[in-house]
C-alpha atoms as a PDB file:
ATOM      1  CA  UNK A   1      -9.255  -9.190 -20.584  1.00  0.00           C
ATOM      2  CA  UNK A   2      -9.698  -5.759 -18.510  1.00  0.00           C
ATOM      3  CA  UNK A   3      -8.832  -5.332 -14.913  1.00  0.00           C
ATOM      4  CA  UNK A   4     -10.943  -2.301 -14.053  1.00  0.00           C
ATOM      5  CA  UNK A   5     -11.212  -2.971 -10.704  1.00  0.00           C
ATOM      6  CA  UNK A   6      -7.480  -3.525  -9.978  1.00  0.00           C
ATOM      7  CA  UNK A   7      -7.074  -0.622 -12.358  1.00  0.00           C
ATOM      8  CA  UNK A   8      -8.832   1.787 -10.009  1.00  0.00           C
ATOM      9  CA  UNK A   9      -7.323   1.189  -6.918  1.00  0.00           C
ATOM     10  CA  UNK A  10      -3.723   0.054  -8.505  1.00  0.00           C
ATOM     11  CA  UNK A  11      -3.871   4.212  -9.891  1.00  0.00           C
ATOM     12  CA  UNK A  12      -4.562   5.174  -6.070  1.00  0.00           C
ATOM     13  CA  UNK A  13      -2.154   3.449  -4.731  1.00  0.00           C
ATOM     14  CA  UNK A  14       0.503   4.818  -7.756  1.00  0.00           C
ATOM     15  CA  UNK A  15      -0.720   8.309  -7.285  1.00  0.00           C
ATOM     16  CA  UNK A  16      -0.129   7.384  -3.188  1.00  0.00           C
ATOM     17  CA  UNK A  17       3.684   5.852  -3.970  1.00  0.00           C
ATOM     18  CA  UNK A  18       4.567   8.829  -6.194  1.00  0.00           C
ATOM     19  CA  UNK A  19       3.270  11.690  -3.579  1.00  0.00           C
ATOM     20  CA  UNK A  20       5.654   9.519  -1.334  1.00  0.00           C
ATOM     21  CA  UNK A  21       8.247   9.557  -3.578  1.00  0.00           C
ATOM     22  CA  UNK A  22       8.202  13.107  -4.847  1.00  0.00           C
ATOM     23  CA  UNK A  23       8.512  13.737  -0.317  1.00  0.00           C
ATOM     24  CA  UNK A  24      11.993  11.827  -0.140  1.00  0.00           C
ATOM     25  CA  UNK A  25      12.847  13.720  -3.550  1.00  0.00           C
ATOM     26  CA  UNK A  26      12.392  17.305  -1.886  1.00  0.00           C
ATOM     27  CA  UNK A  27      13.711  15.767   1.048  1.00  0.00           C
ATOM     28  CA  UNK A  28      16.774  15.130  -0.263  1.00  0.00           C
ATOM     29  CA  UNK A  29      17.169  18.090  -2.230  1.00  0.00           C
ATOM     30  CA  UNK A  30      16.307  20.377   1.035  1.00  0.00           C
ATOM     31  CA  UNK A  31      19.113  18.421   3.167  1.00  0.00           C
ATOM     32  CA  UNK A  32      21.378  18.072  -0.104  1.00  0.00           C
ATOM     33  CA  UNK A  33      21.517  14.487   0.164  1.00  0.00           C
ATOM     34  CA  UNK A  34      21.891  12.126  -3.083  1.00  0.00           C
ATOM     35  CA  UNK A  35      22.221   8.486  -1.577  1.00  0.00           C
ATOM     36  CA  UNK A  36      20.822   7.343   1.719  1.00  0.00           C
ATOM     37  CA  UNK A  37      19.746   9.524   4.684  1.00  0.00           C
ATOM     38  CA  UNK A  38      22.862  11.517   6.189  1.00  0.00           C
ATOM     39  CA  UNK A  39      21.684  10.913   9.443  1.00  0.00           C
ATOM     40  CA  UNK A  40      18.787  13.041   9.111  1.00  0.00           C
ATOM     41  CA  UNK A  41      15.335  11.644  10.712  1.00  0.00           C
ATOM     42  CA  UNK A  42      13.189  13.454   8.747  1.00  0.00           C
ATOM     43  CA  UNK A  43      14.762  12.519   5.645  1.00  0.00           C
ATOM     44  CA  UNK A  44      14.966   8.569   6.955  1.00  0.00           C
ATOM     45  CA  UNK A  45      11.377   8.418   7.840  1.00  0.00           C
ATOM     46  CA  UNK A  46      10.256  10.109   4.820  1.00  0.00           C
ATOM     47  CA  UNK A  47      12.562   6.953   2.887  1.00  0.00           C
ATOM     48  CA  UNK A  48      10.624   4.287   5.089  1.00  0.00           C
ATOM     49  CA  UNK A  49       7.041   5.305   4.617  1.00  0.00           C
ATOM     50  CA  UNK A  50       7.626   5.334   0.815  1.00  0.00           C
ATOM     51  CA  UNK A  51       9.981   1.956   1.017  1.00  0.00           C
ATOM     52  CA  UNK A  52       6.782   0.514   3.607  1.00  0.00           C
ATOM     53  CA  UNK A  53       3.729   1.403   0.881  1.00  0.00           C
ATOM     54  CA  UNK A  54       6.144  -0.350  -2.150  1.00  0.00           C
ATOM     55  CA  UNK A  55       6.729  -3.022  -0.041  1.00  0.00           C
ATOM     56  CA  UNK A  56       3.130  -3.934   0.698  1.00  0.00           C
ATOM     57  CA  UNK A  57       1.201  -2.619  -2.327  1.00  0.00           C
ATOM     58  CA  UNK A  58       1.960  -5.293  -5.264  1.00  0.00           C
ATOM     59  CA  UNK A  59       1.340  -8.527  -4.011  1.00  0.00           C
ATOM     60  CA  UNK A  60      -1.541  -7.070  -2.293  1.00  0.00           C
ATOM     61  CA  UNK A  61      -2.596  -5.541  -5.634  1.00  0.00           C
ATOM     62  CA  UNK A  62      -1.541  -9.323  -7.609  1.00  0.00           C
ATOM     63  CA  UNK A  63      -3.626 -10.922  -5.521  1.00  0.00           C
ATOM     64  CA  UNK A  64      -6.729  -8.505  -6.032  1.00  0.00           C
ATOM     65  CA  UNK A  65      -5.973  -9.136  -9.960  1.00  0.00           C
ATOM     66  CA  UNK A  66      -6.088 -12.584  -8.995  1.00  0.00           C
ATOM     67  CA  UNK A  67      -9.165 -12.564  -7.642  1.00  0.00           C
ATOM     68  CA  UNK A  68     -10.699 -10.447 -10.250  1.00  0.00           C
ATOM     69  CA  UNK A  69      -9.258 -12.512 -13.010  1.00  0.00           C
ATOM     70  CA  UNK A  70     -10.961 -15.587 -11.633  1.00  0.00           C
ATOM     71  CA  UNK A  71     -14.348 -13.896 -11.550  1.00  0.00           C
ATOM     72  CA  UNK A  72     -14.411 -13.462  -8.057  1.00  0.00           C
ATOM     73  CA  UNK A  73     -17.216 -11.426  -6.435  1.00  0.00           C
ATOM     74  CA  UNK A  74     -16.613  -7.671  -7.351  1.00  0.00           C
ATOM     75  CA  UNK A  75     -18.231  -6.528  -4.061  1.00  0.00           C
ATOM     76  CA  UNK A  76     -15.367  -8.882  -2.398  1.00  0.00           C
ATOM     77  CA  UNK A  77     -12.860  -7.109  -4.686  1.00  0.00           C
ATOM     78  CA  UNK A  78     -13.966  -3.244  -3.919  1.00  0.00           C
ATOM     79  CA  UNK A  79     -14.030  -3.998  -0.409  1.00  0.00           C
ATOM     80  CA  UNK A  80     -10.105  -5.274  -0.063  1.00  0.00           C
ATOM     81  CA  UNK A  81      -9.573  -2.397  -2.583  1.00  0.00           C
ATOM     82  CA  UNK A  82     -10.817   0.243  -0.599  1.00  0.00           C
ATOM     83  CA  UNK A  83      -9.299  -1.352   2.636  1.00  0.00           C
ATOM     84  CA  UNK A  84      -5.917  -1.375   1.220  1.00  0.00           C
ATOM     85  CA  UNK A  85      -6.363   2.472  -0.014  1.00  0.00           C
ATOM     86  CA  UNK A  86      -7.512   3.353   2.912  1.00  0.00           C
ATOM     87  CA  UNK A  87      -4.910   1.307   5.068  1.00  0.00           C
ATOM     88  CA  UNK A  88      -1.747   2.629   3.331  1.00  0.00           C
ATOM     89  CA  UNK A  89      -2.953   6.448   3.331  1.00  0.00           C
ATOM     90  CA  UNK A  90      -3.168   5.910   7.135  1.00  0.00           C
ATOM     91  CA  UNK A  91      -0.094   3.906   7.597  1.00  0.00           C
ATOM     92  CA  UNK A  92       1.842   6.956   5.376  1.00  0.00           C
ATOM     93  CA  UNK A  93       0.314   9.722   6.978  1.00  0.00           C
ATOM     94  CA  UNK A  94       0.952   7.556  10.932  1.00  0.00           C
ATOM     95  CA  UNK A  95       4.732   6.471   9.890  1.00  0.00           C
ATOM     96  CA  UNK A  96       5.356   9.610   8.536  1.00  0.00           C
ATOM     97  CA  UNK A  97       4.213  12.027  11.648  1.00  0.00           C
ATOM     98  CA  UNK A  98       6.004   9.360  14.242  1.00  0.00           C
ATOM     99  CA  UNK A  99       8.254   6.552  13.921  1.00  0.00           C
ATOM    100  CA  UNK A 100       6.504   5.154  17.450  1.00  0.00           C
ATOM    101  CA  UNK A 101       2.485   3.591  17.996  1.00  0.00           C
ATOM    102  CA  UNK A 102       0.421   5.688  16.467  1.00  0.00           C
ATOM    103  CA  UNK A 103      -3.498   5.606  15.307  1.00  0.00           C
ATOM    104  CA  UNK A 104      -2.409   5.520  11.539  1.00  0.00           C
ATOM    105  CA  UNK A 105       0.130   3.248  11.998  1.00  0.00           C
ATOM    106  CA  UNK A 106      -1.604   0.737  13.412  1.00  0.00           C
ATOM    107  CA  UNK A 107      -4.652   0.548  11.699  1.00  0.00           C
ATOM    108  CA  UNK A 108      -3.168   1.478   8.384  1.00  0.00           C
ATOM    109  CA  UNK A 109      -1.008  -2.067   8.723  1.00  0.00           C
ATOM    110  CA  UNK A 110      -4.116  -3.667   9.697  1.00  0.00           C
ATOM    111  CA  UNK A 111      -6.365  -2.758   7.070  1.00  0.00           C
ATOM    112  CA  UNK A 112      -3.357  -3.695   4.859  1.00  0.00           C
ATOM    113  CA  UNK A 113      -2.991  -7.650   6.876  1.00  0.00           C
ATOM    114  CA  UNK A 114      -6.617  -7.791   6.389  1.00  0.00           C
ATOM    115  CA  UNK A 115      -6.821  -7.297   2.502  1.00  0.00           C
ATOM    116  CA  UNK A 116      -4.462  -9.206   1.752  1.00  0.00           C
ATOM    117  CA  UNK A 117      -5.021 -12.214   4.002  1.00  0.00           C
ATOM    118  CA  UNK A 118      -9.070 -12.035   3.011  1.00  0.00           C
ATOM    119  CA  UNK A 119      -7.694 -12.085  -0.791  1.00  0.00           C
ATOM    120  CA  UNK A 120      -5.234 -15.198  -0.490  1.00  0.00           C
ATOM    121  CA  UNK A 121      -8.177 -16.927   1.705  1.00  0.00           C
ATOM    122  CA  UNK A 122     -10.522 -16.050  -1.206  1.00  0.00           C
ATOM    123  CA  UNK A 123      -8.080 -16.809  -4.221  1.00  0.00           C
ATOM    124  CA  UNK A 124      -7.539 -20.446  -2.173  1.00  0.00           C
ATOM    125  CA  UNK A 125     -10.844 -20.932  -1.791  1.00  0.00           C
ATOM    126  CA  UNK A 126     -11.278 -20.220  -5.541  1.00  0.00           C
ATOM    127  CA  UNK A 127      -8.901 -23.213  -6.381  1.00  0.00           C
ATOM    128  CA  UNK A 128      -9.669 -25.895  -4.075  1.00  0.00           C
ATOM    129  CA  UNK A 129     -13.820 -25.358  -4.717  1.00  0.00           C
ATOM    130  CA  UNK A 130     -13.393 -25.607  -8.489  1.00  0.00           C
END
């Protein structure tokens, strides 16, 4: 059995982790830093946005492969797909600019809530219907 949907936005969001990683890499290359932060803010944020988007990603991602295992409606599955994209490349770019309130932020954690509360909802739904 093929996952192409998950496939698709599972790459995004491992193309999204790595840019974050490869950050906190030069990061800690530029400060000279091999372990933690060293007290530098940059550096600290930098580890938080990339910790935040592995944090959130996989069981957001499970539960779209979930969904898409148990046939459920692709147009369903692209949405919360997109909406997750699209809601950790604003929480990275919001996190990462401020540690306060910010646009990004905000909506980027939303969008996230969203998919993955409309996916558990759906994947529920899926099981008590059948």
């Amino acid at each position: 059995m093929t996952f192409p949907i998950t496939a698709l936005y599972g790459s995004l969001c491992a193309l999204l982790v790595l840019v974050l990683a490869i950050r906190v890499v030069r990061q800690r290359r530029q400060f000279k830093i091999g372990v933690g932060s060293g007290d530098q803010k940059q550096l600290e944020l930098s580890i938080r946005v990339h910790s935040n988007a592995v944090e959130y990603i996989p069981i957001a991602l499970i539960l779209l492969a979930l969904f898409e295992a148990n046939n459920g409606n692709s147009y369903l599955a692209h949405s919360m797909g997109m909406l997750l994209v699209i809601g950790r490349v604003l929480h990275a770019q919001g996190l990462g600019s401020s540690p306060g309130v910010s646009f990004g932020r905000f909506w980027g954690t939303l969008f996230t809530w969203v998919a993955i509360l409309a996916l558990s909802v759906a994947n529920l739904s899926m099981f008590f219907v059948q």
